[in-house]
N, C-alpha and C. Protein backbone atom coordinates (compact mmCIF):
# COMPACT_ATOMS: atom_id res chain seq x y z
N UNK A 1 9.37 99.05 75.31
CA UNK A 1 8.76 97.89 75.90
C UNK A 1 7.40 98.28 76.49
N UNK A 2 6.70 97.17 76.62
CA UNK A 2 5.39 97.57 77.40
C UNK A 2 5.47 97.28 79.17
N UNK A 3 4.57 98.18 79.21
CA UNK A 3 4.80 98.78 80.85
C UNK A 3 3.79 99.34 81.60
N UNK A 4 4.01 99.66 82.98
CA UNK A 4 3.14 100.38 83.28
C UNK A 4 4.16 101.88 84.53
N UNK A 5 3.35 102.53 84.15
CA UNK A 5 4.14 103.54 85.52
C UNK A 5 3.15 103.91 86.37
N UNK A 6 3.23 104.22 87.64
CA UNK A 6 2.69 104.47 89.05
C UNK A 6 3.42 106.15 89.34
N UNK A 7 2.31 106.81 89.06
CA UNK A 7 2.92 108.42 89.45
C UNK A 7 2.86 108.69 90.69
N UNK A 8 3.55 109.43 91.53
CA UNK A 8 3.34 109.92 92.46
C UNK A 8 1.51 110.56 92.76
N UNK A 9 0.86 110.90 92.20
CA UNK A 9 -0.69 112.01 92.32
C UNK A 9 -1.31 110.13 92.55
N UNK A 10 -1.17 109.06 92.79
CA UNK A 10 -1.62 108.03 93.14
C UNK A 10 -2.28 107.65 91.54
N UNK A 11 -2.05 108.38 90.66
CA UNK A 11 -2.42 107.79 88.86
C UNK A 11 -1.97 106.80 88.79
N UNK A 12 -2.05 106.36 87.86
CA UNK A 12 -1.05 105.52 86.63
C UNK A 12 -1.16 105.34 85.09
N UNK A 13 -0.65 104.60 84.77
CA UNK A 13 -0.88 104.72 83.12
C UNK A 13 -0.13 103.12 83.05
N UNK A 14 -1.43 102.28 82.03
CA UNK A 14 -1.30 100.90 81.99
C UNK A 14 -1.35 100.30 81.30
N UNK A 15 -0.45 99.73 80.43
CA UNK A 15 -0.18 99.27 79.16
C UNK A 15 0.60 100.00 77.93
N UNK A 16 1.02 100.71 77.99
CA UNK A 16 2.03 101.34 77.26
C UNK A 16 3.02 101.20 76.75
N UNK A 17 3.54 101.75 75.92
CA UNK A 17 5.02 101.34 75.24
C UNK A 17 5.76 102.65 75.75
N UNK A 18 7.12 102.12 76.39
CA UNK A 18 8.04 103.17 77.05
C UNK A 18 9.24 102.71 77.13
N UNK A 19 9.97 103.51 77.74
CA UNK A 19 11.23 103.60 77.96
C UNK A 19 12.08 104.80 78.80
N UNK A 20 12.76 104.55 79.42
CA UNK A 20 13.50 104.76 80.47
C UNK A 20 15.04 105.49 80.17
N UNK A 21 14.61 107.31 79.91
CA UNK A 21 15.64 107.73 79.56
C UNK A 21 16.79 107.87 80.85
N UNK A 22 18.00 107.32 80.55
CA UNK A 22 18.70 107.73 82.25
C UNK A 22 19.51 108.98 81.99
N UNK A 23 19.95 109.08 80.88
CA UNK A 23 20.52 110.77 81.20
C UNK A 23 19.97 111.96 81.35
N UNK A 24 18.34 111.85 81.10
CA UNK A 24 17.62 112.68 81.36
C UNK A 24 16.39 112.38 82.57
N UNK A 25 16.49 111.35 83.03
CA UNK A 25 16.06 110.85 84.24
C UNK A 25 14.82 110.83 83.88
N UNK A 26 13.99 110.34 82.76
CA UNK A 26 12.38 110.28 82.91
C UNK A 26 12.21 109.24 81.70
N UNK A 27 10.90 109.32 82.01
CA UNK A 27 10.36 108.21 80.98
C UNK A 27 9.68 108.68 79.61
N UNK A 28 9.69 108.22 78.39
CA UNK A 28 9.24 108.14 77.25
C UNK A 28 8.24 107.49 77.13
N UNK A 29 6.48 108.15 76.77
CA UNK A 29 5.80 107.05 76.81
C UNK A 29 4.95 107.89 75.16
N UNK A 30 4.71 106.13 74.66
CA UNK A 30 3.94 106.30 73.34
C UNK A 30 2.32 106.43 73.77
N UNK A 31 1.51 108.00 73.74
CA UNK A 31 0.17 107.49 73.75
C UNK A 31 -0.47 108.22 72.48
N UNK A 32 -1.32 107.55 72.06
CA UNK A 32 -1.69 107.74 70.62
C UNK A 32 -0.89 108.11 70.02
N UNK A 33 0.28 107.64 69.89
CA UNK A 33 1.11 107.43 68.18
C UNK A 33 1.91 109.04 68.38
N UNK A 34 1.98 109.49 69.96
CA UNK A 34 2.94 111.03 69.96
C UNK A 34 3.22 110.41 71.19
N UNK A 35 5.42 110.91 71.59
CA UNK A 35 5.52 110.72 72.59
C UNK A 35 5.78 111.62 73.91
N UNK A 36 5.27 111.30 74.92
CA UNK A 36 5.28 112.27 76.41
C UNK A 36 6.05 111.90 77.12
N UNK A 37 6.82 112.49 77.90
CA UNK A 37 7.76 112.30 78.77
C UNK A 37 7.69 113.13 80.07
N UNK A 38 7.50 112.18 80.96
CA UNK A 38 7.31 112.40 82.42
C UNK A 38 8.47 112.29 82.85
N UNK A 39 8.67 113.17 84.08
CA UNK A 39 10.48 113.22 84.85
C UNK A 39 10.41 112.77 86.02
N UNK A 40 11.51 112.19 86.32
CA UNK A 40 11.22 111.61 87.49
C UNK A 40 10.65 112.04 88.73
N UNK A 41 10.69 112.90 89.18
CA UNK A 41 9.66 113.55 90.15
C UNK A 41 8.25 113.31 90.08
N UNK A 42 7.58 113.17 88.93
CA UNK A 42 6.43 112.80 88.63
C UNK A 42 5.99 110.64 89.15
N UNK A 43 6.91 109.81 89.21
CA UNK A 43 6.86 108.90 89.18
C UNK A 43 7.11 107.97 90.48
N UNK A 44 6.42 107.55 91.02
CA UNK A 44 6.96 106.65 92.23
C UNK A 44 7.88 105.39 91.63
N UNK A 45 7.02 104.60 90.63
CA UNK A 45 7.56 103.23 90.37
C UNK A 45 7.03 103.05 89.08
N UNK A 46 7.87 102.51 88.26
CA UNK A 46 7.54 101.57 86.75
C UNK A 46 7.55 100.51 86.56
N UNK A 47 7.39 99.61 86.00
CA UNK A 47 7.70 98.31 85.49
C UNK A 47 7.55 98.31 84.28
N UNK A 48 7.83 97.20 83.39
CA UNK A 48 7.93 96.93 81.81
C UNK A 48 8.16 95.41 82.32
N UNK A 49 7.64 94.92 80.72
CA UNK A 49 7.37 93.18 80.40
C UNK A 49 8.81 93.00 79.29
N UNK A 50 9.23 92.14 79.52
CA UNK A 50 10.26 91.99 79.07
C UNK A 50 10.67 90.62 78.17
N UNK A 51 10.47 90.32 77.17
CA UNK A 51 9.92 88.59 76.63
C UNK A 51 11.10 87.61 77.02
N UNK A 52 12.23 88.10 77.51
CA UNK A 52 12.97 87.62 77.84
C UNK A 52 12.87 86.75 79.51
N UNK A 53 12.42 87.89 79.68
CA UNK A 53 11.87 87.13 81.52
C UNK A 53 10.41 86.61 81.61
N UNK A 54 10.41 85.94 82.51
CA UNK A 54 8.90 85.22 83.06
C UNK A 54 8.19 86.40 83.67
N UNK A 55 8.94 87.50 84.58
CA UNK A 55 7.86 88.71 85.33
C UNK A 55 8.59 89.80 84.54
N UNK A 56 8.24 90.50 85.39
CA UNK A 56 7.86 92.28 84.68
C UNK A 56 8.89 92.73 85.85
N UNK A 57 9.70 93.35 84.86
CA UNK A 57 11.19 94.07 85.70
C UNK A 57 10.64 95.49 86.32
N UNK A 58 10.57 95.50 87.79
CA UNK A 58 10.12 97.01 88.11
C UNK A 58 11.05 97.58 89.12
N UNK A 59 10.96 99.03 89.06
CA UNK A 59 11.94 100.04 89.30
C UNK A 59 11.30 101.28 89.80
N UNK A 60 12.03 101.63 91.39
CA UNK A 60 11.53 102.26 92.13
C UNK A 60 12.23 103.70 91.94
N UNK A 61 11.55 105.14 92.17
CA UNK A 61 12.43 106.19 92.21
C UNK A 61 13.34 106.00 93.72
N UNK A 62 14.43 106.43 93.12
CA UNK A 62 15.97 106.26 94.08
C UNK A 62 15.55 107.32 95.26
N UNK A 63 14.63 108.63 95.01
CA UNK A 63 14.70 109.36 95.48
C UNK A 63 14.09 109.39 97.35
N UNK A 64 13.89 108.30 97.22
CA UNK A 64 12.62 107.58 98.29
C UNK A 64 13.62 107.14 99.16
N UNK A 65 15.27 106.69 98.59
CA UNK A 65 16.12 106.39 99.36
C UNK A 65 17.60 107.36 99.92
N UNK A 66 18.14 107.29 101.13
CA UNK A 66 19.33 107.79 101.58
C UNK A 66 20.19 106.93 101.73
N UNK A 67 21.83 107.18 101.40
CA UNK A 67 22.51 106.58 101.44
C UNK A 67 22.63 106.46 102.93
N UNK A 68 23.99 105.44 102.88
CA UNK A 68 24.41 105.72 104.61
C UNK A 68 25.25 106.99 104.55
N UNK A 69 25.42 107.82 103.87
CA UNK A 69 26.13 109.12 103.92
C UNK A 69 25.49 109.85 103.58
N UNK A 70 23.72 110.09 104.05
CA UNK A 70 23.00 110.70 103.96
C UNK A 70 22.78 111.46 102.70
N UNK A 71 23.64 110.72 101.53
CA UNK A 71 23.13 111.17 99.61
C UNK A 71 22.13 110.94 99.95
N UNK A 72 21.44 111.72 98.62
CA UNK A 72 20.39 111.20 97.72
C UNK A 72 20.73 110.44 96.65
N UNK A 73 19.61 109.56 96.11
CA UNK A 73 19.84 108.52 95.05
C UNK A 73 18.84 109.42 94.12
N UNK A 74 19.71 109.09 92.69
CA UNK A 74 18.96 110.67 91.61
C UNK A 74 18.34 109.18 90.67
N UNK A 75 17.77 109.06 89.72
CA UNK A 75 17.48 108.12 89.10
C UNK A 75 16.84 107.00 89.98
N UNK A 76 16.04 106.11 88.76
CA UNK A 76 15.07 104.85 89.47
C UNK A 76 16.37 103.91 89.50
N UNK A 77 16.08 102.64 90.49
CA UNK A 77 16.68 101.58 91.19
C UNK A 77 15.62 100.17 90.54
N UNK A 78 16.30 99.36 89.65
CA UNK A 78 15.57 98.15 89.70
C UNK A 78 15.79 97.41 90.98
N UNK A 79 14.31 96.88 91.44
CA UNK A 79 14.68 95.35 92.27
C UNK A 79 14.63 94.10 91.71
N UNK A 80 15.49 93.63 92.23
CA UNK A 80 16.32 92.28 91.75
C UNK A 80 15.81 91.23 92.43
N UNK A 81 15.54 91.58 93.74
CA UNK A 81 14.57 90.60 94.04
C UNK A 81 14.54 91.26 95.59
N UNK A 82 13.20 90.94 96.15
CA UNK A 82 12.70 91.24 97.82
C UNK A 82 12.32 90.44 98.80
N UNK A 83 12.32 90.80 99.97
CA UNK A 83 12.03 89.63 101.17
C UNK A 83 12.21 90.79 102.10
N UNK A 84 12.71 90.13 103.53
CA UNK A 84 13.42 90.18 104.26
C UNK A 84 14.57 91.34 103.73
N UNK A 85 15.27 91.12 102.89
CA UNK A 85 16.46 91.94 102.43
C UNK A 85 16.26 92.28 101.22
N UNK A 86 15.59 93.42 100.35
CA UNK A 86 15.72 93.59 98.98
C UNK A 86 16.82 94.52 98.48
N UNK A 87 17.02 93.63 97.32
CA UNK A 87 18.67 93.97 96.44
C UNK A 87 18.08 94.62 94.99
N UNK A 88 18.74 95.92 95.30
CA UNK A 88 18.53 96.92 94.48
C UNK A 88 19.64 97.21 93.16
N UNK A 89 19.55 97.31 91.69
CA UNK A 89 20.27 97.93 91.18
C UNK A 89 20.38 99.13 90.55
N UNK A 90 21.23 99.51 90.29
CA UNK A 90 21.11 101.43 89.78
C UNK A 90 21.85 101.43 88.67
N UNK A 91 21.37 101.46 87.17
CA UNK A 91 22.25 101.74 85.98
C UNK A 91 22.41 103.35 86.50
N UNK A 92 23.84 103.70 85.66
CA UNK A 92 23.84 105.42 85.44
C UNK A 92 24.71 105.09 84.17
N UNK A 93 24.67 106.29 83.41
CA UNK A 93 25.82 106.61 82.62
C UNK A 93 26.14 107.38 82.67
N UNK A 94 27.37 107.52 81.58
CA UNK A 94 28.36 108.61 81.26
C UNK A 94 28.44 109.04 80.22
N UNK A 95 27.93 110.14 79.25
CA UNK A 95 27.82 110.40 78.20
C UNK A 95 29.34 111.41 77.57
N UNK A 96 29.64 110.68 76.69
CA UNK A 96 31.12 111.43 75.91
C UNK A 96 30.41 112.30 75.63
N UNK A 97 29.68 112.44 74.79
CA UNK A 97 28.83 114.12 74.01
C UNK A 97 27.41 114.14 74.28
N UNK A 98 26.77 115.37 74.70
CA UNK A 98 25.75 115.33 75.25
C UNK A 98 24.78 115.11 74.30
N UNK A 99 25.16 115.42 73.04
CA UNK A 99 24.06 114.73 71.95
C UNK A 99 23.61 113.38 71.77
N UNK A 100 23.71 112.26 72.98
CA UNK A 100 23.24 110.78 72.69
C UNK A 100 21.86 110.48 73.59
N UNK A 101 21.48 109.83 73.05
CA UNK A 101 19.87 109.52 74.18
C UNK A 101 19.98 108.05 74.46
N UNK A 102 20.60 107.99 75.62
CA UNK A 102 20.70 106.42 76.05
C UNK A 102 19.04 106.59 76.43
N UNK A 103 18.99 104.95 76.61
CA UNK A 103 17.81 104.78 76.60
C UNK A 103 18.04 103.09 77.62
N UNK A 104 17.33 102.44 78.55
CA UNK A 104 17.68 101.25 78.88
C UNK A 104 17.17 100.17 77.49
N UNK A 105 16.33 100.57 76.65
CA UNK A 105 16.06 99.64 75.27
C UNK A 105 17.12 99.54 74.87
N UNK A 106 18.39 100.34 74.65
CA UNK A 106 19.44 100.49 73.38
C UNK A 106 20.33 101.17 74.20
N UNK A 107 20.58 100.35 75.40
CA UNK A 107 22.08 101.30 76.03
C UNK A 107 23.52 100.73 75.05
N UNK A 108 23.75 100.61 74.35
CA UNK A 108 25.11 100.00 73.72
C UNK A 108 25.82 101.01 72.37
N UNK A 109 24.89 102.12 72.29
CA UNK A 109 25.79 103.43 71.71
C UNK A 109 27.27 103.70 72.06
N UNK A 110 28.21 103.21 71.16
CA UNK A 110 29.79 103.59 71.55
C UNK A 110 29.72 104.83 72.56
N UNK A 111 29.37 105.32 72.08
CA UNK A 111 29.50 107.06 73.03
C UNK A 111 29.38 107.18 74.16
N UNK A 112 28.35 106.04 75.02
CA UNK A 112 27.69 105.72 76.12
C UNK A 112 29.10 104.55 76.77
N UNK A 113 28.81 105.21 78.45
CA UNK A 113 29.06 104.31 79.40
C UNK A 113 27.98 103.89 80.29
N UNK A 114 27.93 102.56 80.48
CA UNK A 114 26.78 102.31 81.62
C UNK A 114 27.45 101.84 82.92
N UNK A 115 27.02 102.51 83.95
CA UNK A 115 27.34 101.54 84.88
C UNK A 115 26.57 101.21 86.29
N UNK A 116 27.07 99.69 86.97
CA UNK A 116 25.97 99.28 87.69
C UNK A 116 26.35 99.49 89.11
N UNK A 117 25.34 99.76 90.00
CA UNK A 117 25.97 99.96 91.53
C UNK A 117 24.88 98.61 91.74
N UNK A 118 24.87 98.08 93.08
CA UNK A 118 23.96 97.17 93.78
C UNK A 118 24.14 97.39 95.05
N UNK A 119 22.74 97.89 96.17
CA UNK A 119 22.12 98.17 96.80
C UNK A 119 21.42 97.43 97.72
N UNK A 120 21.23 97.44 98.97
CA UNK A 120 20.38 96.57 100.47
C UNK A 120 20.09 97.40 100.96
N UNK A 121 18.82 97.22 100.99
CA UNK A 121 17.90 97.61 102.32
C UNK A 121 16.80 96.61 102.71
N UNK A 122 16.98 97.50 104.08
CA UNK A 122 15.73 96.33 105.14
C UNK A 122 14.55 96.83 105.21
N UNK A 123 13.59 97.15 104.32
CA UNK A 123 12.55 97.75 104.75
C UNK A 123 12.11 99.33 104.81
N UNK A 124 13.39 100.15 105.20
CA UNK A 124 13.49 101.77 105.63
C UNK A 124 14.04 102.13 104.40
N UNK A 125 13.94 103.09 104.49
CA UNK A 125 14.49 104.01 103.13
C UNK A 125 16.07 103.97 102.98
N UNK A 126 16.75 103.33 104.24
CA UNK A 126 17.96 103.26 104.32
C UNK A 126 18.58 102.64 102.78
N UNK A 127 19.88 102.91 101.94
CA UNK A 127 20.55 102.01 101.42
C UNK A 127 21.64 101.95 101.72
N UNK A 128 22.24 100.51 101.59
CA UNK A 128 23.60 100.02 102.06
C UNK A 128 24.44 99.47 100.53
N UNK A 129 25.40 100.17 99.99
CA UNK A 129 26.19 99.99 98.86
C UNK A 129 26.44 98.63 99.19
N UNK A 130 26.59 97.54 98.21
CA UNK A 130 27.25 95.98 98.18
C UNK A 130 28.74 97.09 97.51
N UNK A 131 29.95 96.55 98.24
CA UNK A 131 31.00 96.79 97.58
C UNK A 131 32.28 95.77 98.86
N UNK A 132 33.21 95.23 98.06
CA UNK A 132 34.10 94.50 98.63
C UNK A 132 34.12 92.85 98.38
N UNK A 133 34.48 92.19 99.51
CA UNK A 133 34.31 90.74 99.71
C UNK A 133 33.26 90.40 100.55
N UNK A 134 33.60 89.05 100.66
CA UNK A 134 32.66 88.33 101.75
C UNK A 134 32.57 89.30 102.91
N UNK A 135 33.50 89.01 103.80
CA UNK A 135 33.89 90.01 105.08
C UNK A 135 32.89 91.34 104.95
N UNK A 136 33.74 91.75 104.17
CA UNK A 136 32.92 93.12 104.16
C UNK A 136 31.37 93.10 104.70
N UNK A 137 30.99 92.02 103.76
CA UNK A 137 29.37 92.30 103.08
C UNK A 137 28.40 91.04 103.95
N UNK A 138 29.10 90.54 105.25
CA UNK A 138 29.07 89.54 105.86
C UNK A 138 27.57 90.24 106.51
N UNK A 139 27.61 91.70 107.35
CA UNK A 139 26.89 91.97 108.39
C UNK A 139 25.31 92.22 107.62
N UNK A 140 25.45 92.41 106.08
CA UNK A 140 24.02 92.14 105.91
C UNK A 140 23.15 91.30 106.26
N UNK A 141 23.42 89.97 106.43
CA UNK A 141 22.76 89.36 106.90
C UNK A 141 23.22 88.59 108.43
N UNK A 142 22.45 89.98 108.92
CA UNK A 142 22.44 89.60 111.00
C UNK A 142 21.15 88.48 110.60
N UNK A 143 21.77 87.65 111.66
CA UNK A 143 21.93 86.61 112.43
C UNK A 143 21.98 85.46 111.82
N UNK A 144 21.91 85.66 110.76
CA UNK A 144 22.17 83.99 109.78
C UNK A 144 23.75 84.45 109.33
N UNK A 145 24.59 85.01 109.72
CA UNK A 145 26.08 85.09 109.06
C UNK A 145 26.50 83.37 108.97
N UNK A 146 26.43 82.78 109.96
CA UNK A 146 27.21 81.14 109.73
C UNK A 146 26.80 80.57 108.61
N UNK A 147 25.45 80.24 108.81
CA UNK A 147 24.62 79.92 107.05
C UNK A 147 25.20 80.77 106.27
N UNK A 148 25.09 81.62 105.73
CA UNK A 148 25.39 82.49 105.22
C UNK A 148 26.64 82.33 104.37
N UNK A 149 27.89 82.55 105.36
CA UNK A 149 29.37 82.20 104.55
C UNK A 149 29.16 80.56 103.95
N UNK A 150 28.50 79.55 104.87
CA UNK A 150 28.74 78.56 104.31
C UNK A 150 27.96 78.11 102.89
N UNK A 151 26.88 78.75 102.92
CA UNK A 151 26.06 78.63 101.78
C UNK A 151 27.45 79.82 100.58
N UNK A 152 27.68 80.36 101.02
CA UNK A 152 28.59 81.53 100.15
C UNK A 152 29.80 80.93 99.53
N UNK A 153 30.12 79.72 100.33
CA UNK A 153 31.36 79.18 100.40
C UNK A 153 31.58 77.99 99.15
N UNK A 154 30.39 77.02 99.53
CA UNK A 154 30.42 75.77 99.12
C UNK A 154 29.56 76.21 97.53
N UNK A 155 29.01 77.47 97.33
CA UNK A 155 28.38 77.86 96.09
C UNK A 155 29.69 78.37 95.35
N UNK A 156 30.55 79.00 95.93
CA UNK A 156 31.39 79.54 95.13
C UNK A 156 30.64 81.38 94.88
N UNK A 157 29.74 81.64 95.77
CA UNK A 157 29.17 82.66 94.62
C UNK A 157 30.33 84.03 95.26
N UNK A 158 29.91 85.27 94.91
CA UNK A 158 30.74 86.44 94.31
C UNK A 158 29.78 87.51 94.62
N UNK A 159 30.61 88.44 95.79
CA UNK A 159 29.52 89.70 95.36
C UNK A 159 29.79 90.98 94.43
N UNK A 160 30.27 90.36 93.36
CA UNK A 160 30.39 91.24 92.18
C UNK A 160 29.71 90.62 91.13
N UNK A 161 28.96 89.58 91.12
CA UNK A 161 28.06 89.02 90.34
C UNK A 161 26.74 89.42 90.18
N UNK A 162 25.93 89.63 89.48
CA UNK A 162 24.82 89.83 89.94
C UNK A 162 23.52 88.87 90.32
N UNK A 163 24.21 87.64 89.25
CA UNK A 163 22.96 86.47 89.54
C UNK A 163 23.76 85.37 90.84
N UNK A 164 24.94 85.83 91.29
CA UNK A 164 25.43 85.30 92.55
C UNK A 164 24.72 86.22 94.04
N UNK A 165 24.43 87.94 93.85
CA UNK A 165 24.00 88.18 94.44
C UNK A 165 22.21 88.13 94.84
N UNK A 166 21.38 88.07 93.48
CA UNK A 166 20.40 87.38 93.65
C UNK A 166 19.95 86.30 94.27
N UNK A 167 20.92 85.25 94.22
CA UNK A 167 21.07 83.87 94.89
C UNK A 167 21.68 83.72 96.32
N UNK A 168 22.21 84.94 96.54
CA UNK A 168 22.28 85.01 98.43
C UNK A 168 21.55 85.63 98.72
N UNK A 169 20.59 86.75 97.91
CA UNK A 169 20.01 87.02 99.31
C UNK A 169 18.58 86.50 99.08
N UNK A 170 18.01 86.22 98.30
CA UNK A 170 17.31 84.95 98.33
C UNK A 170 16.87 83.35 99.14
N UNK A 171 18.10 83.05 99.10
CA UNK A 171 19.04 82.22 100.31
C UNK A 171 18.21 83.05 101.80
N UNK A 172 18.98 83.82 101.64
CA UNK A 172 18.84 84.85 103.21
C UNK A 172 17.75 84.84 103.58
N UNK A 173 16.76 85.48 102.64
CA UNK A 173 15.33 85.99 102.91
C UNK A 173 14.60 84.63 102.71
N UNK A 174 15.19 83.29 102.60
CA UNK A 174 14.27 81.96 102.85
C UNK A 174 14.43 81.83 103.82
N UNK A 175 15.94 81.63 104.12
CA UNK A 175 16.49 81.47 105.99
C UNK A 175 15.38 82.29 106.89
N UNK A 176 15.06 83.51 106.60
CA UNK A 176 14.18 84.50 107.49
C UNK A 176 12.65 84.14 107.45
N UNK A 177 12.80 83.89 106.53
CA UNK A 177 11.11 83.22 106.55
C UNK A 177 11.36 81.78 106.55
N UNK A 178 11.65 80.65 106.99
CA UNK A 178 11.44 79.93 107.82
C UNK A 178 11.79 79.95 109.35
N UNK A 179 11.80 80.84 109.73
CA UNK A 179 11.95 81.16 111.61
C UNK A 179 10.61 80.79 111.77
C-alpha cells in the first residue's frame, strides 16, 4: 500500500509503497523498483492509504508505551481513533513454521495466526489492556461513567467488538470536549 513512515532521526519517506512485516517487526519499502527494510527501532510512526477507508490508517511504535505491568509493547499499535481517550490496536502473530512472511497486506496464510489486543491511554505513555465486561472497563472513562453505561446500554455495544469500541470512546471523547 502507499504510505508514508516518520523515522525516529526526525526523516521521513513520503509516498511509497510498503508494508508492515509483523514477525519481523519492520517495514518493507519499494524505492526505485528494489526493496529496503527498516526495523522498528528506526521508526516512530507510519501510515498507509487504504481505498477502502476515507483516511490513512496510522500506527505508532508500541515501544513509546508501558504496560500497567511495566512491559514493553514490541511491535507498532494502530490508532483507532483519538481524543481525550485514544484506542489503540496491536495485531501479533503466531507463526507454525518460521518460513512464512506475514505481512498486514496478506495476513490470511493458513500457517499464520493473527491476533488482536485493544489498548487506552490518556495522553502518557501509559497503556491500559480493554479486557472483560462493562464493569471491568467502566473506570476508563472517569467522570462520565453514568453516560457512559447508559449510552453502553441502550446501544447494545460490546467491548470485544471493535467498531463497538470505536463508538464508545468516541462517545467519551465528545462527552469531554463538550465540558
Amino acid at each position: 500500500m502507499m504510505g508514508n513512515i516518520y523515522l525516529s532521526n526526525d526523516e521521513y519517506l513520503k509516498g511509497y509503497y510498503l508494508r508492515y512485516d509483523m514477525l519481523k517487526n519492520q517495514i518493507e519499502v519499494i524505492i526505485d523498483n528494489r526493496y529496503h527494510y527498516i526495523t522498528h527501532h528506526q521508526i516512530d510512526r507510519f501510515e498507509w492509504y487504504n481505498a477502502d477507508r476515507l483516511k490513512a490508517s496510522e500506527f505508532i511504535n508500541g515501544s513509546a508505551f508501558i504496560l500497567a505491568s511495566d512491559e514493553k509493547i514490541n511491535g507498532f499499535l494502530e490508532v483507532l481513533t483519538s481524543g481525550e481517550l485514544t484506542l489503540l490496536k496491536r495485531k501479533f502473530v503466531y507463526a507454525l513454521r518460521e518460513s512464512t512472511s506475514p505481512t498486514l497486506v496478506n495476513d490470511t496464510d493458513s500457517e499464520i495466526r493473527v491476533f488482536e489486543t485493544y489498548f487506552l491511554t490518556q495522553g502518557e505513555n501509559q497503556l491500559e489492556e480493554i479486557n472483560g465486561g462493562r464493569r471491568k472497563n467502566m473506570p476508563f472513562f472517569e467522570g462520565h461513567e453514568k453516560a457512559m453505561n447508559k449510552f453502553i446500554k441502550d446501544n447494545n455495544l460490546r467491548f470485544n467488538n471493535e467498531i463497538d469500541l470505536i463508538t464508545m470512546v468516541d462517545y467519551y471523547n465528545n462527552l469531554c470536549a463538550s465540558q
